[in-house]
PDB file of N, CA and C in Angstrom:
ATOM      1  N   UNK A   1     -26.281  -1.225  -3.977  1.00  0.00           N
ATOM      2  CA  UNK A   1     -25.285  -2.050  -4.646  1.00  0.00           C
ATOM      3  C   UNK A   1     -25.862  -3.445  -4.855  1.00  0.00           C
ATOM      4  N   UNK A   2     -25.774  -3.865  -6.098  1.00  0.00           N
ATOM      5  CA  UNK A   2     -26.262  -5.685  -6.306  1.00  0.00           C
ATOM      6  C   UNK A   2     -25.277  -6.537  -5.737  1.00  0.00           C
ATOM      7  N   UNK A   3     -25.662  -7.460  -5.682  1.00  0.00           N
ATOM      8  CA  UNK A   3     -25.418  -8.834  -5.134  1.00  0.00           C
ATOM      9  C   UNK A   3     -23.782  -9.264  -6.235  1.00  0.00           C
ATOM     10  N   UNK A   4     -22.592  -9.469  -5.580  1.00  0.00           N
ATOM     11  CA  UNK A   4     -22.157 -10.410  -7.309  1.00  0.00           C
ATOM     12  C   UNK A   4     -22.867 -11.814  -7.618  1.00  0.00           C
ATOM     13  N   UNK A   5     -22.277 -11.749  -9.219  1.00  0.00           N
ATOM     14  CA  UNK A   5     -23.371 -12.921  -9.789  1.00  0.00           C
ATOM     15  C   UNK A   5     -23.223 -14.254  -9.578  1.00  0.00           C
ATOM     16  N   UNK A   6     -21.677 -14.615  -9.056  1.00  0.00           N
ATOM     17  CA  UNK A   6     -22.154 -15.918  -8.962  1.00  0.00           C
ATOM     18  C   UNK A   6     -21.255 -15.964  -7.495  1.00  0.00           C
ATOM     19  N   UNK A   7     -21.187 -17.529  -7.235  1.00  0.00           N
ATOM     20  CA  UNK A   7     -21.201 -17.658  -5.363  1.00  0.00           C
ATOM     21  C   UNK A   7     -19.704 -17.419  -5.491  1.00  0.00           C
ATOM     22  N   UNK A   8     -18.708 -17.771  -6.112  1.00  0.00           N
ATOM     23  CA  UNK A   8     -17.577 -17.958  -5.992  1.00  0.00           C
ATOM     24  C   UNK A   8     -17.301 -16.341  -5.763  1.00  0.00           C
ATOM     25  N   UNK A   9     -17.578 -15.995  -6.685  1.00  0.00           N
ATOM     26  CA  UNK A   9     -17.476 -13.655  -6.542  1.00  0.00           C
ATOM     27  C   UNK A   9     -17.984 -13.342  -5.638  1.00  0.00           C
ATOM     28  N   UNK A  10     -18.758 -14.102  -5.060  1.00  0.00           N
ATOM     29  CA  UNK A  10     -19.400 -13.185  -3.688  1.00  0.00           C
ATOM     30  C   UNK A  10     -18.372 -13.617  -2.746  1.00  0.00           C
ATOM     31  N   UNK A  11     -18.031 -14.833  -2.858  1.00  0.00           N
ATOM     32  CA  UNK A  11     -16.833 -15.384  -1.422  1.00  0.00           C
ATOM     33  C   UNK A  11     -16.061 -14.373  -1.567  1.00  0.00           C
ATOM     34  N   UNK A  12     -15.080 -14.055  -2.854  1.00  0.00           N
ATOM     35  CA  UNK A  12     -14.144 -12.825  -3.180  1.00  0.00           C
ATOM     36  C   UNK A  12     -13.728 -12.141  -2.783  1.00  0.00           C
ATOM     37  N   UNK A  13     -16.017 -10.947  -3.278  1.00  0.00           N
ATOM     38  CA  UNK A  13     -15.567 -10.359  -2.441  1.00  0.00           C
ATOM     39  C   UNK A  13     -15.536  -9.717  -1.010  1.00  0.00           C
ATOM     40  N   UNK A  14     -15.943 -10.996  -0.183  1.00  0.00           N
ATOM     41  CA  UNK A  14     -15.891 -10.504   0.998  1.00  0.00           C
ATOM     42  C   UNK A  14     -14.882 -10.582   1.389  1.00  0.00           C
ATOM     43  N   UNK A  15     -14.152 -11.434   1.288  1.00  0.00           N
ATOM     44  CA  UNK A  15     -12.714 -11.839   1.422  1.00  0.00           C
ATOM     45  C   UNK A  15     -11.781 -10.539   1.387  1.00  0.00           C
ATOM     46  N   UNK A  16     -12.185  -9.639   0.148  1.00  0.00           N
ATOM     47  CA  UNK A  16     -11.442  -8.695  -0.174  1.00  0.00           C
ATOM     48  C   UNK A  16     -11.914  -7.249   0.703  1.00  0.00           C
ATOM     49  N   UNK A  17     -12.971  -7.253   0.976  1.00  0.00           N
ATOM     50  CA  UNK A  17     -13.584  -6.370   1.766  1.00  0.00           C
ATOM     51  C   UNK A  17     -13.867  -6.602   3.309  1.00  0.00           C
ATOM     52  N   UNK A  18     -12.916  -7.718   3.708  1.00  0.00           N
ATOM     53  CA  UNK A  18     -12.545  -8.257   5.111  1.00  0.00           C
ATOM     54  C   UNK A  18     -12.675  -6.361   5.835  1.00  0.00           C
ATOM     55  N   UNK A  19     -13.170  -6.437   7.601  1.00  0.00           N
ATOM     56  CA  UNK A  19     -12.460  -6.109   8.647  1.00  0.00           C
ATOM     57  C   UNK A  19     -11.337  -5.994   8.538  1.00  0.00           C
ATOM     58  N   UNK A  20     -11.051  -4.730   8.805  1.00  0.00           N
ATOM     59  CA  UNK A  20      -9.181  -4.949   9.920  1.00  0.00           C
ATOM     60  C   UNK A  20      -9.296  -5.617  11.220  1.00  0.00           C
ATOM     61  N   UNK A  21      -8.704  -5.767  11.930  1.00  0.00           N
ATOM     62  CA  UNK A  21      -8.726  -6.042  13.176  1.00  0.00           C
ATOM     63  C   UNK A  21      -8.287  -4.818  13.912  1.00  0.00           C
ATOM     64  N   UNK A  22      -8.604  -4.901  15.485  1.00  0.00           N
ATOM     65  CA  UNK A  22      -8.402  -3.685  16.301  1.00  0.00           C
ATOM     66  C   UNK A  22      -6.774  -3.321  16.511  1.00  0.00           C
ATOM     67  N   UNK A  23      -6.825  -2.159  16.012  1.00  0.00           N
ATOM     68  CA  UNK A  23      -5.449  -1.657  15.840  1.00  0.00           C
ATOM     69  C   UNK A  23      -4.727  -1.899  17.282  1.00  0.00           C
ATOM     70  N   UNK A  24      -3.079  -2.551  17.315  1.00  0.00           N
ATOM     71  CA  UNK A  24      -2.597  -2.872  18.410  1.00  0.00           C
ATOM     72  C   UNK A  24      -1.776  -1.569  18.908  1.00  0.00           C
ATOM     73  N   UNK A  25      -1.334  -1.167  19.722  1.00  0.00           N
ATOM     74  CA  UNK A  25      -0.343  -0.099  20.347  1.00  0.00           C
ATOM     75  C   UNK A  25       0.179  -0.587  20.998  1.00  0.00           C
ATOM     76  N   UNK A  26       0.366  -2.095  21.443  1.00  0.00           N
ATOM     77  CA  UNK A  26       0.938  -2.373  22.406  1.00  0.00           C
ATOM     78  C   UNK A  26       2.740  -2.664  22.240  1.00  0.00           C
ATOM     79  N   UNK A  27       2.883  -2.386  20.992  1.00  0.00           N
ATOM     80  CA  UNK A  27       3.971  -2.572  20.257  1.00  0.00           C
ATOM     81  C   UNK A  27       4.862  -1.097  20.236  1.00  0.00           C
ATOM     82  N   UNK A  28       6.240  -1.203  21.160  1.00  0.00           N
ATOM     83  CA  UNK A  28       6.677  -0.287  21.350  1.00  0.00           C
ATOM     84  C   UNK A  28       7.684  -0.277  19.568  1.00  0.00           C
ATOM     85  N   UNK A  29       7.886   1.139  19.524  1.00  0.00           N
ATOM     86  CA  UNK A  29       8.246   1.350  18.177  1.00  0.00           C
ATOM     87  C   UNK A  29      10.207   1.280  18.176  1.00  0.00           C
ATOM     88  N   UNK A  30      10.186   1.849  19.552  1.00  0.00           N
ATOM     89  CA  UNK A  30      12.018   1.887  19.678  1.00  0.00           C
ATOM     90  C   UNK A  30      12.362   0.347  19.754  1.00  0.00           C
ATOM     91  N   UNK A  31      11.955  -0.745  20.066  1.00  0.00           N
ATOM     92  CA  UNK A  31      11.973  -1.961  20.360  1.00  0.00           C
ATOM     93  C   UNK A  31      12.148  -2.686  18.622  1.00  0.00           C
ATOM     94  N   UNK A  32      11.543  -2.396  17.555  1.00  0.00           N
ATOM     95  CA  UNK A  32      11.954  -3.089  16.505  1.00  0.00           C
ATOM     96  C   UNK A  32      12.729  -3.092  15.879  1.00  0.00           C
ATOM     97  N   UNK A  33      13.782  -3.109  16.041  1.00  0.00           N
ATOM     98  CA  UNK A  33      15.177  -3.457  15.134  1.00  0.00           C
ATOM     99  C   UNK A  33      15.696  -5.309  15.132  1.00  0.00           C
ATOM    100  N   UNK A  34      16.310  -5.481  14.481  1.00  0.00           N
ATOM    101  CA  UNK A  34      16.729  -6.766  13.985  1.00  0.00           C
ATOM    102  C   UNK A  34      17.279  -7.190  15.111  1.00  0.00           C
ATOM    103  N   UNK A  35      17.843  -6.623  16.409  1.00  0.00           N
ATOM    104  CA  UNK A  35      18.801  -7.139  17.341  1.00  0.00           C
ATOM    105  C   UNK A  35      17.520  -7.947  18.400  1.00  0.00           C
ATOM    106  N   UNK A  36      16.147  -7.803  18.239  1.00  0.00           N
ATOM    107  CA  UNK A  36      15.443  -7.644  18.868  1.00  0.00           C
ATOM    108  C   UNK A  36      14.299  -8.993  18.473  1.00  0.00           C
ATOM    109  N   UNK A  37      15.137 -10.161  18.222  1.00  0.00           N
ATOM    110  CA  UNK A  37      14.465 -11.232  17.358  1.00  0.00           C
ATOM    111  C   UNK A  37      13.044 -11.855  18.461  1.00  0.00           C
ATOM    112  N   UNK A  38      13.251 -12.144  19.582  1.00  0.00           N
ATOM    113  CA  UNK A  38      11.980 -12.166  20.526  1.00  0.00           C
ATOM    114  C   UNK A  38      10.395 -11.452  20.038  1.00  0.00           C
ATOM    115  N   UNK A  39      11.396 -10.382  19.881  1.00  0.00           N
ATOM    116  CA  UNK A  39       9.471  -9.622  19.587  1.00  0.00           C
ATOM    117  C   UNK A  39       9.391  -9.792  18.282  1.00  0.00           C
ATOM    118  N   UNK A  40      10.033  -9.746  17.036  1.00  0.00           N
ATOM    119  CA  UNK A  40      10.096  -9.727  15.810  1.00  0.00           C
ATOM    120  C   UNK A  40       9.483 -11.529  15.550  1.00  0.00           C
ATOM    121  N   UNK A  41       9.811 -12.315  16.150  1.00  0.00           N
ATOM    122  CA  UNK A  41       9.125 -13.582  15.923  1.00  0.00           C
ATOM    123  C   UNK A  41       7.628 -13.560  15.728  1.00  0.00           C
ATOM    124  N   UNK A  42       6.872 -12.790  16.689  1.00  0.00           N
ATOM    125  CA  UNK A  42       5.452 -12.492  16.766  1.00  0.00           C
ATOM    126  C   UNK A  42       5.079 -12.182  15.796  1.00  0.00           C
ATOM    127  N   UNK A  43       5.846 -11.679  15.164  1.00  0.00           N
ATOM    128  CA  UNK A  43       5.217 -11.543  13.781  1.00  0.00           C
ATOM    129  C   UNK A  43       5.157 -12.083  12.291  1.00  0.00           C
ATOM    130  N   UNK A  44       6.096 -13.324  12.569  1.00  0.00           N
ATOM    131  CA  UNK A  44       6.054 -14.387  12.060  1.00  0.00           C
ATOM    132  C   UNK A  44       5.440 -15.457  12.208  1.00  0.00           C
ATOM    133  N   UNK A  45       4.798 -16.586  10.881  1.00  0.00           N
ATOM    134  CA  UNK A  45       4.276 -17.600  11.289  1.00  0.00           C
ATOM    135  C   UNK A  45       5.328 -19.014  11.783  1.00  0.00           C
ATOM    136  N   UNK A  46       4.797 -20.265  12.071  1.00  0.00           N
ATOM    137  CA  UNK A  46       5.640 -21.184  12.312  1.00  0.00           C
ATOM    138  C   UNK A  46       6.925 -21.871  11.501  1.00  0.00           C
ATOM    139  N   UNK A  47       5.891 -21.370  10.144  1.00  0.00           N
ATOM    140  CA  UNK A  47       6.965 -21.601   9.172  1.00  0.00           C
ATOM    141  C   UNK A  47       8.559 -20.470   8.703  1.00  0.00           C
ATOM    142  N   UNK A  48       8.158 -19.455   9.243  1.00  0.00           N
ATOM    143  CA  UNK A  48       8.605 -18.165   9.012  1.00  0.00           C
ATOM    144  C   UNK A  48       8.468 -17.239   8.090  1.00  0.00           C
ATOM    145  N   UNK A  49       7.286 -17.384   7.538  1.00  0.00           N
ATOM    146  CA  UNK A  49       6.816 -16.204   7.069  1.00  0.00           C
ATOM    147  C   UNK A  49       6.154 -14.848   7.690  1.00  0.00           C
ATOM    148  N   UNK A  50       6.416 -14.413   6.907  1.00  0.00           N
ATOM    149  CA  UNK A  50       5.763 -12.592   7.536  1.00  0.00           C
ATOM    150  C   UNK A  50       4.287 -12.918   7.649  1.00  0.00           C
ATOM    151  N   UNK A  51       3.584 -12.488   8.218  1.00  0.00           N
ATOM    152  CA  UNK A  51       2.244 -12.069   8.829  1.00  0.00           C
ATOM    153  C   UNK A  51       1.812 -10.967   8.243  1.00  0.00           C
ATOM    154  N   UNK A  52       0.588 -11.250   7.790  1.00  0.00           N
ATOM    155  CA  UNK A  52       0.090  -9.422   7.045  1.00  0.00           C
ATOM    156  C   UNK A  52      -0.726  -8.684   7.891  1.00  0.00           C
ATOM    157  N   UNK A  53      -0.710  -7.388   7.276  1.00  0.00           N
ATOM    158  CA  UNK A  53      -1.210  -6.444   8.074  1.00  0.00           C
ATOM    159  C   UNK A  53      -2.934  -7.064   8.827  1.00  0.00           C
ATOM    160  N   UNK A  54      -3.332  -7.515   8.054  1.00  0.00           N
ATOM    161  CA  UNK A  54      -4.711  -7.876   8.943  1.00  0.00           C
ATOM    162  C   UNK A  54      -4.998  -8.879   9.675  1.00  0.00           C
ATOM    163  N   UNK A  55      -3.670  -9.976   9.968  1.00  0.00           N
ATOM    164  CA  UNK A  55      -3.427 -10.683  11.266  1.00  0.00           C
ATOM    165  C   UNK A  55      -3.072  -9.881  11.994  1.00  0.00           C
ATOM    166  N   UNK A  56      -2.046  -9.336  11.998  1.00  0.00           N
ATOM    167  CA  UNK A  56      -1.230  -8.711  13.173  1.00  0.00           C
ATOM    168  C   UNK A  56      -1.754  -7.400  13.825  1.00  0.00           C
ATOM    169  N   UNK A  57      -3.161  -6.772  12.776  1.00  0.00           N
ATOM    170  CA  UNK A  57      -3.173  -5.504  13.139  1.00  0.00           C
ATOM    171  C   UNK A  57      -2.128  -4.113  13.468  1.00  0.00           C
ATOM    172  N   UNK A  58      -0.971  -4.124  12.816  1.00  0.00           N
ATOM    173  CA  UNK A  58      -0.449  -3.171  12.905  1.00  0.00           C
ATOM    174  C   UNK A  58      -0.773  -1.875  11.954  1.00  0.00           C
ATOM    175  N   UNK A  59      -0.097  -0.661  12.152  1.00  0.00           N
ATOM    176  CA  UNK A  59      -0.411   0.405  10.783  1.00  0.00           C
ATOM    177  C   UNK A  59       0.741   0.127  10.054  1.00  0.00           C
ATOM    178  N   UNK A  60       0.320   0.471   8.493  1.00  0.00           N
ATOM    179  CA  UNK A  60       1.315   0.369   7.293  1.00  0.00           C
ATOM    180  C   UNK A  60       2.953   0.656   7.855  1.00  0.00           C
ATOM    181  N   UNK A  61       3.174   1.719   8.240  1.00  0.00           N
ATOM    182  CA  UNK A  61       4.302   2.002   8.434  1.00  0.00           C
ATOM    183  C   UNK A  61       5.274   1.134   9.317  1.00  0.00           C
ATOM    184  N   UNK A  62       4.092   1.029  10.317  1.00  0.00           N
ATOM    185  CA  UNK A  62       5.171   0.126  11.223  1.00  0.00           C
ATOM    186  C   UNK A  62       5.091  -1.194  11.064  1.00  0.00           C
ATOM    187  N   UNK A  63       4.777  -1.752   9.831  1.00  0.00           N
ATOM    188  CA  UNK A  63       4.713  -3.280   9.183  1.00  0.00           C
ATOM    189  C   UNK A  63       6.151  -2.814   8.515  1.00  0.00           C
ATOM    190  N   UNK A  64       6.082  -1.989   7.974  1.00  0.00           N
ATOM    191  CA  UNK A  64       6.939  -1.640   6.472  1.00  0.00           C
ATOM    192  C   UNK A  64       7.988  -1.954   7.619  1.00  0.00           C
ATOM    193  N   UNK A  65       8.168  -1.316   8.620  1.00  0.00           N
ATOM    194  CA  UNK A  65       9.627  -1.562   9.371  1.00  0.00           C
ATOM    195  C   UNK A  65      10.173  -2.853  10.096  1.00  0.00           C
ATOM    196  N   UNK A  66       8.926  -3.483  10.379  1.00  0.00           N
ATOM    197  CA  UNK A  66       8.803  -4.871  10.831  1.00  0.00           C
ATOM    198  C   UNK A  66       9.624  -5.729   9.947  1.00  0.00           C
ATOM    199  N   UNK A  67       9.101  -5.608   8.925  1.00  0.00           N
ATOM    200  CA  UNK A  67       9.576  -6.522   8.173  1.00  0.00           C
ATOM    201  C   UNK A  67      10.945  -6.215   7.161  1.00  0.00           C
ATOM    202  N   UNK A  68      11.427  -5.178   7.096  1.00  0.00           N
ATOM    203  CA  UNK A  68      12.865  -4.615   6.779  1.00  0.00           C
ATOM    204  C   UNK A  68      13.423  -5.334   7.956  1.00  0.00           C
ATOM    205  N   UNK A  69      13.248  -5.359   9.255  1.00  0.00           N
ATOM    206  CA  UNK A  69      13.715  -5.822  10.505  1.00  0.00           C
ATOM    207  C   UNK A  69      14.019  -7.224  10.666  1.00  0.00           C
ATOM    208  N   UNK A  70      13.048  -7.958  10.083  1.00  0.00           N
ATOM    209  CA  UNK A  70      12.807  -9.153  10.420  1.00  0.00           C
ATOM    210  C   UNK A  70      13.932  -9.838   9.195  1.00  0.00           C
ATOM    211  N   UNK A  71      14.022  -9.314   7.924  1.00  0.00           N
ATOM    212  CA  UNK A  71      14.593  -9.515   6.806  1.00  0.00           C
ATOM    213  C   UNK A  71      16.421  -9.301   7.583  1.00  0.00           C
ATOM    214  N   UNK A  72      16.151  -8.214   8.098  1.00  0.00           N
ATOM    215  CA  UNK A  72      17.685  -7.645   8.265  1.00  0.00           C
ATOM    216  C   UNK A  72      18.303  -8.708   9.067  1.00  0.00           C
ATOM    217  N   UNK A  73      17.293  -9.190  10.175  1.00  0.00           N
ATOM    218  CA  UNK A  73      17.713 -10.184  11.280  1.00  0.00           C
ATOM    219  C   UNK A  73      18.151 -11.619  10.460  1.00  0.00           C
ATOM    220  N   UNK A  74      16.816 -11.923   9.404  1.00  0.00           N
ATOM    221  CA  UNK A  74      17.416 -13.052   9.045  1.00  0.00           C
ATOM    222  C   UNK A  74      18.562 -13.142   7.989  1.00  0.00           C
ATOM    223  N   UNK A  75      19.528 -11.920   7.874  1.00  0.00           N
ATOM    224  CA  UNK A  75      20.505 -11.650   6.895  1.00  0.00           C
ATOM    225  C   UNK A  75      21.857 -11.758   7.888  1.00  0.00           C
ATOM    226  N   UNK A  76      21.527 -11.662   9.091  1.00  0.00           N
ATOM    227  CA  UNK A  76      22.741 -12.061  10.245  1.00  0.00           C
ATOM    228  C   UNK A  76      22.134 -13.000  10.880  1.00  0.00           C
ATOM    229  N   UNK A  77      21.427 -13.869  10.609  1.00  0.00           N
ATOM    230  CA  UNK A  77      21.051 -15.201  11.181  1.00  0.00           C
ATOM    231  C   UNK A  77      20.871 -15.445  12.559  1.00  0.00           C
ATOM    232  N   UNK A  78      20.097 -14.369  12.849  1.00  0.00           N
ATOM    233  CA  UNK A  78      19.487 -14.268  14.385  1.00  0.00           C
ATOM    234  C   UNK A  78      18.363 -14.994  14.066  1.00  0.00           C
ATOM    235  N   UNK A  79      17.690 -14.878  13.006  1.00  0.00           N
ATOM    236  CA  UNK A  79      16.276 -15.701  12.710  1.00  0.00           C
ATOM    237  C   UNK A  79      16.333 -16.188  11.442  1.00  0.00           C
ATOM    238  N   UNK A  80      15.343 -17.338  11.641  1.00  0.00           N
ATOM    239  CA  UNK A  80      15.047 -18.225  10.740  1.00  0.00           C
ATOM    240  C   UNK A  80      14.080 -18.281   9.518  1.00  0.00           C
TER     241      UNK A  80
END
């Protein structure tokens, strides 16, 4: 495979071809629901945005629920 051609495309695409990080398990799955804003914070930043999959290391699915969760919580104003 060549090189891309100029420096800015190469930053790209490494950027885009990042590592995952080491998949976590330490994250119990019955534990994420919206009532459950403590652990659901972790996965927010300071500002309160969501965290993507390759900070947090989670798998697709259990992001997808994270964040239905985290949404649901901040729709009854447990979180911010």
């Amino acid at each position: 495979m060549s090189e891309p051609k100029t420096v800015q495309r190469r930053i790209n695409f490494r950027k885009a071809n990042r590592k995952m990080p080491t998949r976590r398990h330490d994250i119990p799955v019955e534990q994420v629901e919206y009532k459950n804003p403590d652990l659901l914070s972790k996965f927010t930043s300071e500002t309160g945005k969501i965290l993507p999959r390759r900070v947090t290391g989670v798998s697709a699915k259990l992001h997808r629920r994270i964040s239905r969760e985290i949404k649901r919580a901040r729709a009854v104003n447990l979180m911010r």
